[in-house]
Every structure is written in structure tokens, then in C-alpha cells.
N, C-alpha and C. Protein backbone atom coordinates (compact mmCIF):
# COMPACT_ATOMS: atom_id res chain seq x y z
N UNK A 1 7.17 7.94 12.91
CA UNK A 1 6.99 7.81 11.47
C UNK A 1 8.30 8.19 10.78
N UNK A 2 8.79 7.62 9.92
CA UNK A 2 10.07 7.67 9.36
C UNK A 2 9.67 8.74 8.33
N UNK A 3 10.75 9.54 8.21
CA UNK A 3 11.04 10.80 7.66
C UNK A 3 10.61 10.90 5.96
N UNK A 4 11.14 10.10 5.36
CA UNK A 4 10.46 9.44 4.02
C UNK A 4 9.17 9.77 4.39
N UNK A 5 8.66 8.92 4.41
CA UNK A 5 7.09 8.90 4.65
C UNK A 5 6.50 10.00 5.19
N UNK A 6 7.06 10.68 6.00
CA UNK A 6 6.13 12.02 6.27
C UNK A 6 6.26 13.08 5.33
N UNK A 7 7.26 13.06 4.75
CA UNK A 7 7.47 13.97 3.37
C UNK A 7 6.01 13.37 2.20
N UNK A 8 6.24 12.29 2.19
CA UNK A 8 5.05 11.90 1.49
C UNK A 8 4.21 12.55 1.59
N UNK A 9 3.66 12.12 2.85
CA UNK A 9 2.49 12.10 3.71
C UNK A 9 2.20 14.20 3.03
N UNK A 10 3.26 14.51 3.99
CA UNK A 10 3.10 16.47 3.63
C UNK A 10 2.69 16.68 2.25
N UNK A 11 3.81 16.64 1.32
CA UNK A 11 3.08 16.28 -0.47
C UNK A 11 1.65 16.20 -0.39
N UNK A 12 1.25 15.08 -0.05
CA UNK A 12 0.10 14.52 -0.38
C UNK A 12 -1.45 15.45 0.28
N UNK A 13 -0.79 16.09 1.46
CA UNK A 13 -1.81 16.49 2.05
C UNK A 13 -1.77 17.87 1.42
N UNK A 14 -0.93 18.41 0.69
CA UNK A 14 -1.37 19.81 -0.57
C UNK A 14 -1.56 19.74 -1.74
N UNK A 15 -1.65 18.25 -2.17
CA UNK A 15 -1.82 17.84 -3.53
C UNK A 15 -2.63 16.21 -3.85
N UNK A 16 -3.51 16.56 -3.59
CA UNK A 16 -4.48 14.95 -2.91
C UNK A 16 -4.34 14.81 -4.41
N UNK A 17 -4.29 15.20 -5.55
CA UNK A 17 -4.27 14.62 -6.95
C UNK A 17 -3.19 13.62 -7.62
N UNK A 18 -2.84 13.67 -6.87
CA UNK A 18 -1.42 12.67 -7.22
C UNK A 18 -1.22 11.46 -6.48
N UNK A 19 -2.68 11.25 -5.52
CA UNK A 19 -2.86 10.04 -5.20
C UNK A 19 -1.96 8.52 -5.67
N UNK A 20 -2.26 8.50 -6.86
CA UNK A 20 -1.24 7.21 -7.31
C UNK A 20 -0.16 7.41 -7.11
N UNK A 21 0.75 8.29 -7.92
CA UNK A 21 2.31 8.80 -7.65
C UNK A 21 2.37 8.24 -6.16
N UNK A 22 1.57 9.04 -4.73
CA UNK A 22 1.58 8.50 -3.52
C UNK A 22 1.36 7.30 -2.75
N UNK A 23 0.79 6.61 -3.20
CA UNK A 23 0.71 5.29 -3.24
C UNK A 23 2.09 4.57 -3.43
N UNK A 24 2.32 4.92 -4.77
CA UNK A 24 3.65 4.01 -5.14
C UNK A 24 5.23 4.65 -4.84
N UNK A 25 4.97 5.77 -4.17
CA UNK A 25 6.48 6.62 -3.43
C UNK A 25 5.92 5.48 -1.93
N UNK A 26 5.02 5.45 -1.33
CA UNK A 26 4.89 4.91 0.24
C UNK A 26 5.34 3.23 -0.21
N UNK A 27 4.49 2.93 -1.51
CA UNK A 27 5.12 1.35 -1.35
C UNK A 27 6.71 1.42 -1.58
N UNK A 28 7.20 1.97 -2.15
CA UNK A 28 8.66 2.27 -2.41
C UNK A 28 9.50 2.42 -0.75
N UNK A 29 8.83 3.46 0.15
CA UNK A 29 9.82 3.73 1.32
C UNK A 29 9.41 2.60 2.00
N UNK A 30 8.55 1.74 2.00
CA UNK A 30 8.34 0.90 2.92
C UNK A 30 8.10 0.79 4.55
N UNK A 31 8.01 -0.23 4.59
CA UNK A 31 7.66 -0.08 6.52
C UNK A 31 6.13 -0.02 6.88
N UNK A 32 6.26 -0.54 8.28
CA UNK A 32 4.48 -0.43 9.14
C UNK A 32 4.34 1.32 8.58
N UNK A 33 4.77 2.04 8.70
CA UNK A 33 4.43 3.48 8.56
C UNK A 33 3.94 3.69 7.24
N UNK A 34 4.34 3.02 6.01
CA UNK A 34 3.85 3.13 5.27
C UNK A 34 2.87 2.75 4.82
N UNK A 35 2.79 1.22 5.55
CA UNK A 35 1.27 0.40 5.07
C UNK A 35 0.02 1.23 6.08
N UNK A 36 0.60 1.95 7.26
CA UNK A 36 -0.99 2.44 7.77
C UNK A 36 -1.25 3.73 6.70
N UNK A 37 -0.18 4.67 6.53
CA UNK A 37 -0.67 5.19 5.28
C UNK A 37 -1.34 5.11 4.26
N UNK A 38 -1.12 3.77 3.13
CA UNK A 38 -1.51 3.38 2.46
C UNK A 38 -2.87 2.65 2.52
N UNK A 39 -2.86 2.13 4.04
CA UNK A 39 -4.76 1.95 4.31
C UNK A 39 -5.38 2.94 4.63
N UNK A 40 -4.72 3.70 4.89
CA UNK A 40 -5.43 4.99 5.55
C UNK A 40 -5.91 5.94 4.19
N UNK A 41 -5.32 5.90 3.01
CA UNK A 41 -5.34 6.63 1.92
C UNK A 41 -6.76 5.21 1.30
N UNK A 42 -6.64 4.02 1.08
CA UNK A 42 -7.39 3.17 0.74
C UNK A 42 -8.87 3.38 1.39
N UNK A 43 -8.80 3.72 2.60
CA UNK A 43 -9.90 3.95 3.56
C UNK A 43 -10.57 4.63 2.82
N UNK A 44 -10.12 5.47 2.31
CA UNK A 44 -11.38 7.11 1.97
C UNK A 44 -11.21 6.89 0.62
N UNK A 45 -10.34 6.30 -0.47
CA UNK A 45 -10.44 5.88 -1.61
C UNK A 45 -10.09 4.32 -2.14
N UNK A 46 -11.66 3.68 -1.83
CA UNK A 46 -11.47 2.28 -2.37
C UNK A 46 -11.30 1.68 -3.53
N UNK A 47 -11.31 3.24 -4.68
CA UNK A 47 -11.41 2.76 -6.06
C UNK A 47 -10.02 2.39 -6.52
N UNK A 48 -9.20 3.07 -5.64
CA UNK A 48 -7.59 2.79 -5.89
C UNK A 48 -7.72 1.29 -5.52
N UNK A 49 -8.04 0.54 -5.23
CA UNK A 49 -7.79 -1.25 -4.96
C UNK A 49 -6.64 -1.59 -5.66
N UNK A 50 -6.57 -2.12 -6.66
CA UNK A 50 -5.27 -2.39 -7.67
C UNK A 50 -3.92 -1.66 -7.08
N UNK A 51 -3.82 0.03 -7.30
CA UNK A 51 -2.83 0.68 -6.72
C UNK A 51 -2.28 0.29 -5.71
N UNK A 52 -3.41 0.33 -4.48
CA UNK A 52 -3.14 -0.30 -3.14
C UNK A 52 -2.51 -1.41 -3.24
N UNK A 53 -2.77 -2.52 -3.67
CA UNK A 53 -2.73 -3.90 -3.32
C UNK A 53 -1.03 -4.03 -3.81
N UNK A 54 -0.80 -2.74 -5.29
CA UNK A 54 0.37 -3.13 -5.87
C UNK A 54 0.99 -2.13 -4.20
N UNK A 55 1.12 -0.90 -3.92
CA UNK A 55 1.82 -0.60 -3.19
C UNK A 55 2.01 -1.22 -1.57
N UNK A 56 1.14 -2.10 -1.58
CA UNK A 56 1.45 -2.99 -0.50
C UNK A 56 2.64 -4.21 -0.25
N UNK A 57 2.47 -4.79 -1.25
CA UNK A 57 3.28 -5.72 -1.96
C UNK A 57 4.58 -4.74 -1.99
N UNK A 58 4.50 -3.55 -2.68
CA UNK A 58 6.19 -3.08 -2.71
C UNK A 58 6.57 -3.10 -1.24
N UNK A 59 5.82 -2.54 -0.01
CA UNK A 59 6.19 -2.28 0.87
C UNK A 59 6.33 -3.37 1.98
N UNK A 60 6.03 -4.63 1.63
CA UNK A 60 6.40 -5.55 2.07
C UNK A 60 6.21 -5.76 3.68
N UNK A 61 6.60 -6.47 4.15
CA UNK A 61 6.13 -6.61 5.82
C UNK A 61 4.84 -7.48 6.39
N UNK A 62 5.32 -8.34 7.13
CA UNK A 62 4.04 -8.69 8.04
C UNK A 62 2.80 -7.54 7.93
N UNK A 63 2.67 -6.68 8.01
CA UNK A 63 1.54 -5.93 8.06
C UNK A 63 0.77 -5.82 6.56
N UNK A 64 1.97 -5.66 5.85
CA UNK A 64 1.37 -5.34 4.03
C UNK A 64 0.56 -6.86 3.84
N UNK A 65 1.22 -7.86 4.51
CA UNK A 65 0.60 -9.49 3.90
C UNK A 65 -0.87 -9.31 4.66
N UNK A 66 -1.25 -9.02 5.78
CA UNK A 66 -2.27 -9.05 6.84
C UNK A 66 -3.10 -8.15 5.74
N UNK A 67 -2.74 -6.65 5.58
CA UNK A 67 -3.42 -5.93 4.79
C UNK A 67 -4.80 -6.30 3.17
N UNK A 68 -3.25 -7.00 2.41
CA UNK A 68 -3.63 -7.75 1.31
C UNK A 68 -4.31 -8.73 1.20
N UNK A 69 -4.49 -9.76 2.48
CA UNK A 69 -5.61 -10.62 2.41
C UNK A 69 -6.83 -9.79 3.27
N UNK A 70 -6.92 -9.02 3.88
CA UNK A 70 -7.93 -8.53 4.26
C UNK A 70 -8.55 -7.98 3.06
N UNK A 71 -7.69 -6.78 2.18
CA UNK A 71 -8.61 -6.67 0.70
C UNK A 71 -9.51 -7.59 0.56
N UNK A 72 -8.29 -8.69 0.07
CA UNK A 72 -8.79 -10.27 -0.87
C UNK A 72 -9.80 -10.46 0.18
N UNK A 73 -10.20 -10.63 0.91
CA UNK A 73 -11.25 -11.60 1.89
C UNK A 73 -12.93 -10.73 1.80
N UNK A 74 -12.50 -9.50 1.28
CA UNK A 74 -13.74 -8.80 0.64
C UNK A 74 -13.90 -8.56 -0.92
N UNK A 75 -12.54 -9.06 -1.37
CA UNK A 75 -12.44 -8.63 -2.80
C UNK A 75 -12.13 -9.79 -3.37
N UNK A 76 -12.58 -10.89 -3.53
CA UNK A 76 -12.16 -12.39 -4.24
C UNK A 76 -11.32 -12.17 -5.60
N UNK A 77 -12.20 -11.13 -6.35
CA UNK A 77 -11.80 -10.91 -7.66
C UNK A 77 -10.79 -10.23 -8.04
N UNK A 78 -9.92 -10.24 -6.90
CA UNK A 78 -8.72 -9.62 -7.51
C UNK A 78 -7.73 -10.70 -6.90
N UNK A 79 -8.09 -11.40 -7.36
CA UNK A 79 -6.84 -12.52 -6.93
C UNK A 79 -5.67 -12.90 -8.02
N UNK A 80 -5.39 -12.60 -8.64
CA UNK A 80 -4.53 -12.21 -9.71
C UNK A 80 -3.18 -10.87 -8.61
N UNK A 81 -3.95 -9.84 -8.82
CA UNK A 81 -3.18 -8.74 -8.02
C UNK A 81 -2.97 -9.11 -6.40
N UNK A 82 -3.68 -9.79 -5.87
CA UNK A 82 -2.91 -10.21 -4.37
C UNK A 82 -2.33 -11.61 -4.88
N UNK A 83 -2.25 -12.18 -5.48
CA UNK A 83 -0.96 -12.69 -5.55
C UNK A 83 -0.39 -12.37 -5.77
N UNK A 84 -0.05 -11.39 -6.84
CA UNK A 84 1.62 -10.59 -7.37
C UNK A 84 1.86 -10.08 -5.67
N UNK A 85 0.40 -9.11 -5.36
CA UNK A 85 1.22 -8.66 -3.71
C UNK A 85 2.01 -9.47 -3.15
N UNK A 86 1.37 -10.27 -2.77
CA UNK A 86 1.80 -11.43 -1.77
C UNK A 86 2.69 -11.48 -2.23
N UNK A 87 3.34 -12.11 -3.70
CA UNK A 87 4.84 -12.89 -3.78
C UNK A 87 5.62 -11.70 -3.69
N UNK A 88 5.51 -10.31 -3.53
CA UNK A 88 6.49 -9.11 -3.95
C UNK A 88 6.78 -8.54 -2.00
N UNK A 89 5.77 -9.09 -1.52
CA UNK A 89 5.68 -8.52 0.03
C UNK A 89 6.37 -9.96 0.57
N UNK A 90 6.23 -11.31 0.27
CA UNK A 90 7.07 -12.32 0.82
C UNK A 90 8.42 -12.19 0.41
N UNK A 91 8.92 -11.83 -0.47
CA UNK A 91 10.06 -11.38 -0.55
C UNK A 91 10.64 -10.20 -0.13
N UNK A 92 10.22 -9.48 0.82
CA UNK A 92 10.89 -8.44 1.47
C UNK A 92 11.07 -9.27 2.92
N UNK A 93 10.24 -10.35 2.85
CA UNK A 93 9.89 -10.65 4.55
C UNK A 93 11.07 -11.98 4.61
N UNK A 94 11.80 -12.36 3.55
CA UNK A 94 12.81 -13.17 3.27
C UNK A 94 14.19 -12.79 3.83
């Protein structure tokens, strides 16, 4: 796990309230390490959807695109926000 991200990760695990802030520091460092984070944080809080979908998209990668249509394929109605994902995660994969 890249060093970024476990700093996150530490943060987060003494201050679960800042959830969003964490979200959008992991879509920021990017990488597979970040997107299992970021499902892993989605896992136990599905109300973040939106957050997620945007910090996926920052973090870009084959995995963030796999991620974001898995949302979408249970979540139709946010197809507005997995597209911004999508076009913000295809452009990292460029």
C-alpha cells in the first residue's frame, strides 16, 4: 500500500468523521490502493454514493472504471455522476 494512502487510511481510522475529506484525499493519491479503500469505506457507508463515485473517477484506473459501473449496475440513477466518473477516470487511463 503506498505510503499516501496509509496515512489516509491512519487519519481516518481516529477520525471516522471526516469521511468525505477521506474519500476525496484517496481519490486525489490515486491507485488500486486507493480504490480498495474507497470501496472498502463505500462498503460500510453506502450513503456516501455520489462522494464515492466522484472519488473514484479522481483516482482513475482500470479498477476505479470496473468499480463505477458496478455502482451504476445497482444504481441506474446516478448516471449523471458515473459519467463525470467515467470521463475523469478515462482520462487518467490515457
Amino acid at each position: 500500500m503506498s505510503l499516501a494512502v496509509q496515512e489516509i487510511m491512519r487519519i481516518y481510522s481516529s477520525h471516522s468523521t471526516y469521511r468525505e475529506q477521506v474519500l476525496k484525499s484517496l481519490g486525489q493519491a490515486g491507485g488500486e490502493d486507493a480504490v480498495k479503500e474507497i470501496m472498502r469505506i463505500y462498503s460500510s457507508h453506502s450513503t456516501y454514493r455520489e462522494q464515492v463515485l466522484h472519488a473514484l473517477g479522481e483516482a482513475g484506473g482500470e479498477e476505479a472504471v470496473k468499480e463505477i459501473m458496478r455502482i451504476y449496475s445497482s444504481h441506474s440513477t446516478y448516471r449523471e455522476q458515473v459519467l463525470k466518473a467515467l470521463g475523469r477516470a478515462g482520462r487518467k487511463l490515457a
